[in-house]
Protein backbone atom coordinates (compact mmCIF):
# COMPACT_ATOMS: atom_id res chain seq x y z
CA UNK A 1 53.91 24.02 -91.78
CA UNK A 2 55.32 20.44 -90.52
CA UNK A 3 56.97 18.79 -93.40
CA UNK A 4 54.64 15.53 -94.38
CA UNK A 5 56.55 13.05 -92.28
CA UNK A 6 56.23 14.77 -89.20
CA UNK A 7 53.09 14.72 -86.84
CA UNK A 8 51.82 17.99 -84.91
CA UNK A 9 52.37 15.64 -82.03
CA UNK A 10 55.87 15.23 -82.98
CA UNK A 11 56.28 18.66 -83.87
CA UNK A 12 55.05 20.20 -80.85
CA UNK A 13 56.53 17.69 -78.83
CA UNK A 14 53.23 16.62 -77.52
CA UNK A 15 50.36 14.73 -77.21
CA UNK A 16 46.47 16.46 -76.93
CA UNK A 17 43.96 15.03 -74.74
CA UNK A 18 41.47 15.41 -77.97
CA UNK A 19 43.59 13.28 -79.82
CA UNK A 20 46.39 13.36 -82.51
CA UNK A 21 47.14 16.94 -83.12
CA UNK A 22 47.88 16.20 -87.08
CA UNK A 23 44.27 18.38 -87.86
CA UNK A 24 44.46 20.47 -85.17
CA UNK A 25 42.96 24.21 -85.62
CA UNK A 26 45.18 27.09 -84.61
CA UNK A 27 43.01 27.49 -81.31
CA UNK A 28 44.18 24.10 -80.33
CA UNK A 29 47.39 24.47 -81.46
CA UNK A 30 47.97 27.65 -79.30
CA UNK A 31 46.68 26.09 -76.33
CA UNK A 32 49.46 22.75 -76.28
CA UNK A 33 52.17 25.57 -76.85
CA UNK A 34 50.76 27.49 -74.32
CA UNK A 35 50.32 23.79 -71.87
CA UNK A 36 54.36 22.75 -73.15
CA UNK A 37 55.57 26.38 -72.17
CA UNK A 38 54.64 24.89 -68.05
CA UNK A 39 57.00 22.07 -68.58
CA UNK A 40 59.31 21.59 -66.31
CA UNK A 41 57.44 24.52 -63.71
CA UNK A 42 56.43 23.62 -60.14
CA UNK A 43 53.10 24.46 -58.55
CA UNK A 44 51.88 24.19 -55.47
CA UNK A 45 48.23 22.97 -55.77
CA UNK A 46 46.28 19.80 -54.13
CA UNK A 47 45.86 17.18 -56.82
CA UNK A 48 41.94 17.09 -57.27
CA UNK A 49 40.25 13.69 -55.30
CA UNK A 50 39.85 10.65 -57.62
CA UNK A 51 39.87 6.76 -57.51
CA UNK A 52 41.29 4.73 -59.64
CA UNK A 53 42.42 0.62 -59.44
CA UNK A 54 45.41 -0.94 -59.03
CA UNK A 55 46.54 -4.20 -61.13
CA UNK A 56 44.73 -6.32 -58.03
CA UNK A 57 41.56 -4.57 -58.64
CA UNK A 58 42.08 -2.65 -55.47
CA UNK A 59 40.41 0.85 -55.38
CA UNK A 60 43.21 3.64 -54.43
CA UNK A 61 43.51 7.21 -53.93
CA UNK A 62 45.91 9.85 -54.23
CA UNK A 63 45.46 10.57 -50.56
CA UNK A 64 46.64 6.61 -49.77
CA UNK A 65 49.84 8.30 -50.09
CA UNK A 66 49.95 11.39 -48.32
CA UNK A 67 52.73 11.86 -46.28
CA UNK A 68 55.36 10.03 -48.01
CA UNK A 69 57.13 11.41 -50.97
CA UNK A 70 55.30 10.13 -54.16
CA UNK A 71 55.76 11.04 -57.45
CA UNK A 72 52.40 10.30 -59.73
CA UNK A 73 52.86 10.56 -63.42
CA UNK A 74 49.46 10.32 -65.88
CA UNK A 75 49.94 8.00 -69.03
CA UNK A 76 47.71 6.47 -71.70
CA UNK A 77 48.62 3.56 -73.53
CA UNK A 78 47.79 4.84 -76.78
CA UNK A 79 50.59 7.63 -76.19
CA UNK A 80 53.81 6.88 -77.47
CA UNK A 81 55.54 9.26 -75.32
CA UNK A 82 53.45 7.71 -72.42
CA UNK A 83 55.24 3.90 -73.56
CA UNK A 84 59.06 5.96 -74.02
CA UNK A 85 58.38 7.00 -70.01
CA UNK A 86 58.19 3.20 -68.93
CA UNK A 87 62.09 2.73 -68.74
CA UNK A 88 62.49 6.33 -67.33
CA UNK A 89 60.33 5.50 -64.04
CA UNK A 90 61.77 2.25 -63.73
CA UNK A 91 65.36 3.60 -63.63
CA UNK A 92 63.13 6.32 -61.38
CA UNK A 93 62.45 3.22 -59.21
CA UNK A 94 65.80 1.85 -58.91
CA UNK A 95 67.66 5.00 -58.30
CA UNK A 96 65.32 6.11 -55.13
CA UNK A 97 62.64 3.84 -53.79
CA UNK A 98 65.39 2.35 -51.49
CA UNK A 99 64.83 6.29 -50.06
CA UNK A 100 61.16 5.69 -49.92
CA UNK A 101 60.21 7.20 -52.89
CA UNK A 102 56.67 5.55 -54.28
CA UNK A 103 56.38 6.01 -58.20
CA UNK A 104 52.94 5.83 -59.48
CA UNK A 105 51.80 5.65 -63.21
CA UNK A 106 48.05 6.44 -63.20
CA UNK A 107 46.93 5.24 -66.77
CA UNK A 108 44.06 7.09 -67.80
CA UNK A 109 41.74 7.24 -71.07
CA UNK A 110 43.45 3.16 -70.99
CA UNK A 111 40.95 1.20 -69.91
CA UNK A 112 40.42 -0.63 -66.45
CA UNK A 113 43.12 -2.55 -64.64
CA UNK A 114 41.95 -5.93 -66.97
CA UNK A 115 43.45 -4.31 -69.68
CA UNK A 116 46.73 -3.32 -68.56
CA UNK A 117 46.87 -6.92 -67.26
CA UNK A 118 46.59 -7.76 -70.63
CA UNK A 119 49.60 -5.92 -72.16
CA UNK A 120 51.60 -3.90 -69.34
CA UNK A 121 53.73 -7.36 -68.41
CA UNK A 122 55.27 -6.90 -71.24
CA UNK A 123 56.62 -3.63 -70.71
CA UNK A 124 57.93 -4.69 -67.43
CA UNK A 125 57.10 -1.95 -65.14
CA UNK A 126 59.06 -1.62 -61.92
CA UNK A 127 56.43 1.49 -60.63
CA UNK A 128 52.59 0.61 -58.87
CA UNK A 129 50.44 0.89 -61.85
CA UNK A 130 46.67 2.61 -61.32
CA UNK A 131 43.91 2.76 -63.71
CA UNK A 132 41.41 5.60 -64.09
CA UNK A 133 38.54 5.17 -66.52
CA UNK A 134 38.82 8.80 -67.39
């Protein structure tokens, strides 16, 4: 049992897709340990089709960047781990764009690309920014 000042979502070291893990039932709680345990693991699947918009309301797809080494990462602004990442794919940015790397943060559950305008500027991202509705 997590001592009263800790979330599940701290405890388990992540975040749930149904929301903040702090009344989470053993089912769901088995399946984020069993999601944490692929950290870090490589597979070799297609990403599934979707659009999403950039920040100038331009529709893009994962295939736009086919054939040049990308690196997508899904956020949600409501995710604190999702807000810690910012700096990490900026210094991501730095370090190897000049090598042609594109870094893409594809915000989801966030809104649409009026909202990020809103608040993103302030967290300075250096990476293209999408937005997915879902």
């Amino acid at each position: 049992m997590p001592d009263r000042g800790t979330s599940r979502c701290e405890q388990y070291s992540a975040c749930s897709i149904y929301g903040n893990l702090s009344f989470a039932t053993d089912d769901v709680l088995a399946t984020c340990e069993r999601e944490r345990s692929y950290d870090g693991s490589k597979f070799d699947l297609p990403l599934a089709p979707f659009e999403a918009r950039n920040l100038a309301d331009e529709v893009v797809r994962p295939s736009d960047l086919r054939g040049q080494p990308s690196l997508l990462v899904f956020l949600a602004v409501h995710c604190q781990h999702s807000l810690d990442t910012i700096p990490v794919l900026n210094e991501l940015v730095e370090r190897f764009a000049p090598s042609g790397l594109r870094v893409v943060g594809v915000y989801i559950n966030s809104g649409w690309f009026e909202d990020l305008n809103d608040w993103l500027p302030e967290q300075d991202p250096r990476f293209e920014v999408w937005a997915h509705e879902d």
